[in-house]
Protein backbone atom coordinates (compact mmCIF):
# COMPACT_ATOMS: atom_id res chain seq x y z
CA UNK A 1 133.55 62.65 80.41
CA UNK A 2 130.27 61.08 79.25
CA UNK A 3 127.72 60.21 81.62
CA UNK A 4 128.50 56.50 81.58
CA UNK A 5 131.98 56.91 82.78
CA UNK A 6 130.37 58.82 85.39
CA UNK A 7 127.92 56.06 86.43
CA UNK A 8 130.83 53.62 86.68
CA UNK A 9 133.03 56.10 88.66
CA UNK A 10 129.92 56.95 91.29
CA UNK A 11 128.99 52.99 91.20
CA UNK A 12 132.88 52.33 91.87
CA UNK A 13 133.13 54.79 94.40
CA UNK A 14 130.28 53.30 95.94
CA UNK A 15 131.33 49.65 96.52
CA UNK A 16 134.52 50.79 98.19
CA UNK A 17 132.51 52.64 100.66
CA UNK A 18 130.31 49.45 101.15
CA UNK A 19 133.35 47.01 101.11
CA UNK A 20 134.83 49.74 103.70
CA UNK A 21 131.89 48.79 106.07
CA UNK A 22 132.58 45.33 105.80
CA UNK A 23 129.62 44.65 103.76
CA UNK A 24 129.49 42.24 100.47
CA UNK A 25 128.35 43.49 97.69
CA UNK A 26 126.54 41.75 94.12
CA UNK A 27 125.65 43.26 91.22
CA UNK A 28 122.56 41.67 89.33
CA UNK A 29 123.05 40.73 85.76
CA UNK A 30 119.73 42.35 84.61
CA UNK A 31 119.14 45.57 85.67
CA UNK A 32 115.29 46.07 86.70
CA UNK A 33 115.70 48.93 89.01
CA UNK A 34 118.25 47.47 91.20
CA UNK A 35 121.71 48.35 90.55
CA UNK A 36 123.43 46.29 93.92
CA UNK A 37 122.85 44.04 95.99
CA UNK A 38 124.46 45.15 99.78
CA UNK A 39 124.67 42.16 102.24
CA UNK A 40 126.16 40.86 105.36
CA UNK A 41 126.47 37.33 105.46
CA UNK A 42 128.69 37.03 108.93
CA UNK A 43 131.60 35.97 108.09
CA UNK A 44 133.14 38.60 110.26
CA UNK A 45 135.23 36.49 111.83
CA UNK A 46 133.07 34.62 114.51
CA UNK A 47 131.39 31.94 114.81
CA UNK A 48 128.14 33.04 115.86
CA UNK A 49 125.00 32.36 113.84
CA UNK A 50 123.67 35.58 112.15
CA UNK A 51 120.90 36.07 109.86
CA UNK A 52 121.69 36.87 106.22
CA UNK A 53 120.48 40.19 105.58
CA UNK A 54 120.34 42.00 102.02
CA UNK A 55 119.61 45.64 100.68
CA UNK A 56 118.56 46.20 97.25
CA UNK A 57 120.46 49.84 95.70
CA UNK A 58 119.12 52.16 93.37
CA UNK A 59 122.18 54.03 92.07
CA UNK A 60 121.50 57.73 91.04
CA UNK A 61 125.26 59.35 90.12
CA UNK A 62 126.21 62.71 88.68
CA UNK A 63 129.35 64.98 88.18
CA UNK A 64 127.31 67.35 90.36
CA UNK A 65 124.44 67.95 92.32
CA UNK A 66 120.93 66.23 91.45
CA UNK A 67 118.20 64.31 92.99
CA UNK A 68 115.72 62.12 90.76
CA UNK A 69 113.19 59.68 91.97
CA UNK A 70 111.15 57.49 90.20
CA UNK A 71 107.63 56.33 91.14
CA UNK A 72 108.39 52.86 90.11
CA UNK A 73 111.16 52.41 93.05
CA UNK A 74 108.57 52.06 95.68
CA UNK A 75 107.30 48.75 94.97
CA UNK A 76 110.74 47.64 95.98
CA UNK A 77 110.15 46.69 99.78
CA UNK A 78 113.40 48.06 101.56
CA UNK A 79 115.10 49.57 98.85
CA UNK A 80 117.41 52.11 99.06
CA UNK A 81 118.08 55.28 96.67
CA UNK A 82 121.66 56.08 96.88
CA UNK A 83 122.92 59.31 95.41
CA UNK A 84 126.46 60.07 94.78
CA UNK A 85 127.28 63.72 93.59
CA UNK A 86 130.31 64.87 92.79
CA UNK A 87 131.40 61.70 90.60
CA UNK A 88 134.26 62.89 88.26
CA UNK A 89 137.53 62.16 87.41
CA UNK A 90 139.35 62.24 90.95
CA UNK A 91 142.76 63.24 88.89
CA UNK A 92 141.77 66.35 87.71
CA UNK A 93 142.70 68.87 90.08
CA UNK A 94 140.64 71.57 88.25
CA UNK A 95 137.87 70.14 89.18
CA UNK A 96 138.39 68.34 91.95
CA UNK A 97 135.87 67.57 94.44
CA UNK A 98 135.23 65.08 97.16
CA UNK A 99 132.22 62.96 96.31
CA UNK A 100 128.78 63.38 98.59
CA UNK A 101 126.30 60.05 99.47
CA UNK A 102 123.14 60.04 100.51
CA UNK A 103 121.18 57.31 101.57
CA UNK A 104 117.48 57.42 101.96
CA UNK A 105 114.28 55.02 102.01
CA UNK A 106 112.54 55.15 98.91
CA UNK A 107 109.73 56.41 101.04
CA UNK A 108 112.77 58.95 102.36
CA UNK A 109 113.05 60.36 98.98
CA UNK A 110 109.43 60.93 98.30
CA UNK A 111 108.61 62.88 101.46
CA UNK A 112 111.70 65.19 100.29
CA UNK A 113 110.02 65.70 96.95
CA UNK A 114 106.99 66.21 98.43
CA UNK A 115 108.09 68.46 100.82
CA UNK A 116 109.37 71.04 98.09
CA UNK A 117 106.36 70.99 96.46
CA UNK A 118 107.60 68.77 93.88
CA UNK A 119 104.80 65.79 93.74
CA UNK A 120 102.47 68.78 92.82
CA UNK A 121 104.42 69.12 89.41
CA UNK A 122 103.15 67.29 85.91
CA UNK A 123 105.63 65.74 85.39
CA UNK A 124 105.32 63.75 88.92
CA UNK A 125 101.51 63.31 88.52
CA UNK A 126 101.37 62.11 85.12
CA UNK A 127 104.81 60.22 84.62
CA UNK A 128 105.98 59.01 87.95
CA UNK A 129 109.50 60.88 87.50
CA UNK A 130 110.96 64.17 89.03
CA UNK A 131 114.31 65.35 88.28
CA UNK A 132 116.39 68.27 89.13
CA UNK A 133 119.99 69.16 88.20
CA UNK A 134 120.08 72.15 90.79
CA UNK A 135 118.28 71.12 93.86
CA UNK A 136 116.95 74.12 96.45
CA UNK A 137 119.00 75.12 99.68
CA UNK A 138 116.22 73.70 101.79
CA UNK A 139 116.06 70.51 99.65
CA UNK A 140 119.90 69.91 100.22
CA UNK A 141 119.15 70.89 103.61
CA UNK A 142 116.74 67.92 103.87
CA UNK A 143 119.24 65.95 102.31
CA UNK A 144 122.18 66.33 105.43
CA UNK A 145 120.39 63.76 107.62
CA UNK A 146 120.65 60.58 104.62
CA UNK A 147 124.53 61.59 103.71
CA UNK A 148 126.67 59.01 104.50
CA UNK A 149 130.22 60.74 106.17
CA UNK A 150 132.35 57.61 106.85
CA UNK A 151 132.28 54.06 106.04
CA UNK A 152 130.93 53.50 109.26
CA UNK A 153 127.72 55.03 108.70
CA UNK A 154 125.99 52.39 106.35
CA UNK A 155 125.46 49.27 108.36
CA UNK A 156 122.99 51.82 110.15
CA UNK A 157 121.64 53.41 106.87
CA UNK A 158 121.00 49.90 104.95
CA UNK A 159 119.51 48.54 108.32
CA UNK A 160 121.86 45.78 108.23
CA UNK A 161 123.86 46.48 111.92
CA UNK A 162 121.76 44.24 113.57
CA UNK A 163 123.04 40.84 114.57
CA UNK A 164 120.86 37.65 115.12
């Protein structure tokens, strides 16, 4: 499986988790560092006035574990870096795993790199990009209080469980 079939799995496997929240979800035509578009625009069945609310997504996927940031995602005022590991082709028992989410701030992510020592590195200092295909127990660790468990959990996450 190439790694565009695993983007579109992890993005696919995404919006049904959003959709299972009872959030909308748009997809810009341009990609510019925003992937989705997460909203709630209260049509939940009442009546009641609510503000529209939206969540710009940064969509980092992979077949296993990684975490990647880049600098450029933090002029993005409440943006959120969602990771999916674990993205593969569900029908193949051999390796079949259940996909992981995380959910973090951009600011979120950057105080996990930077707690691993990571915004030290060259290639954080002089391009604005850290990557890892094998992140450290304490980094995954760090990682257990962003992971999204249930459906449930991402009107909190996206800070859109708030009605006005």
């Amino acid at each position: 499986m190439d790694k565009q079939q695993i983007g579109i799995i992890g993005k696919h496997i995404l919006i049904a988790n959003l959709l299972a929240a009872g959030l909308e979800v748009a997809e810009p035509i341009r990609d510019h560092g925003i992937d989705l578009i997460v909203f709630r625009d209260g049509n939940e069945g009442s009546e009641k006035r609510v503000k529209f609310v939206a969540r710009p997504i940064q969509l980092k996927t992979s077949s296993k574990k990684t975490f990647e940031l880049y600098r450029k995602y933090g002029r993005f005022d409440e943006l959120r870096i969602v990771y999916v590991w674990n993205a593969k082709n569900i029908w193949d028992e051999e390796h079949l795993s259940k996909p992981i989410i995380f959910c973090l701030k951009y600011k979120e992510a950057e105080d996990i790199l930077k707690a691993g020592g990571h915004s030290e590195k060259d290639d954080w200092k002089n391009k604005g990009h850290w990557f890892t295909n094998s992140p450290s127990g304490p980094m995954e660790e760090r990682l257990k209080d962003y992971q999204i468990r249930t459906p449930h959990d991402w009107p909190k996450k996206l800070g859109l469980d708030a009605t006005d």
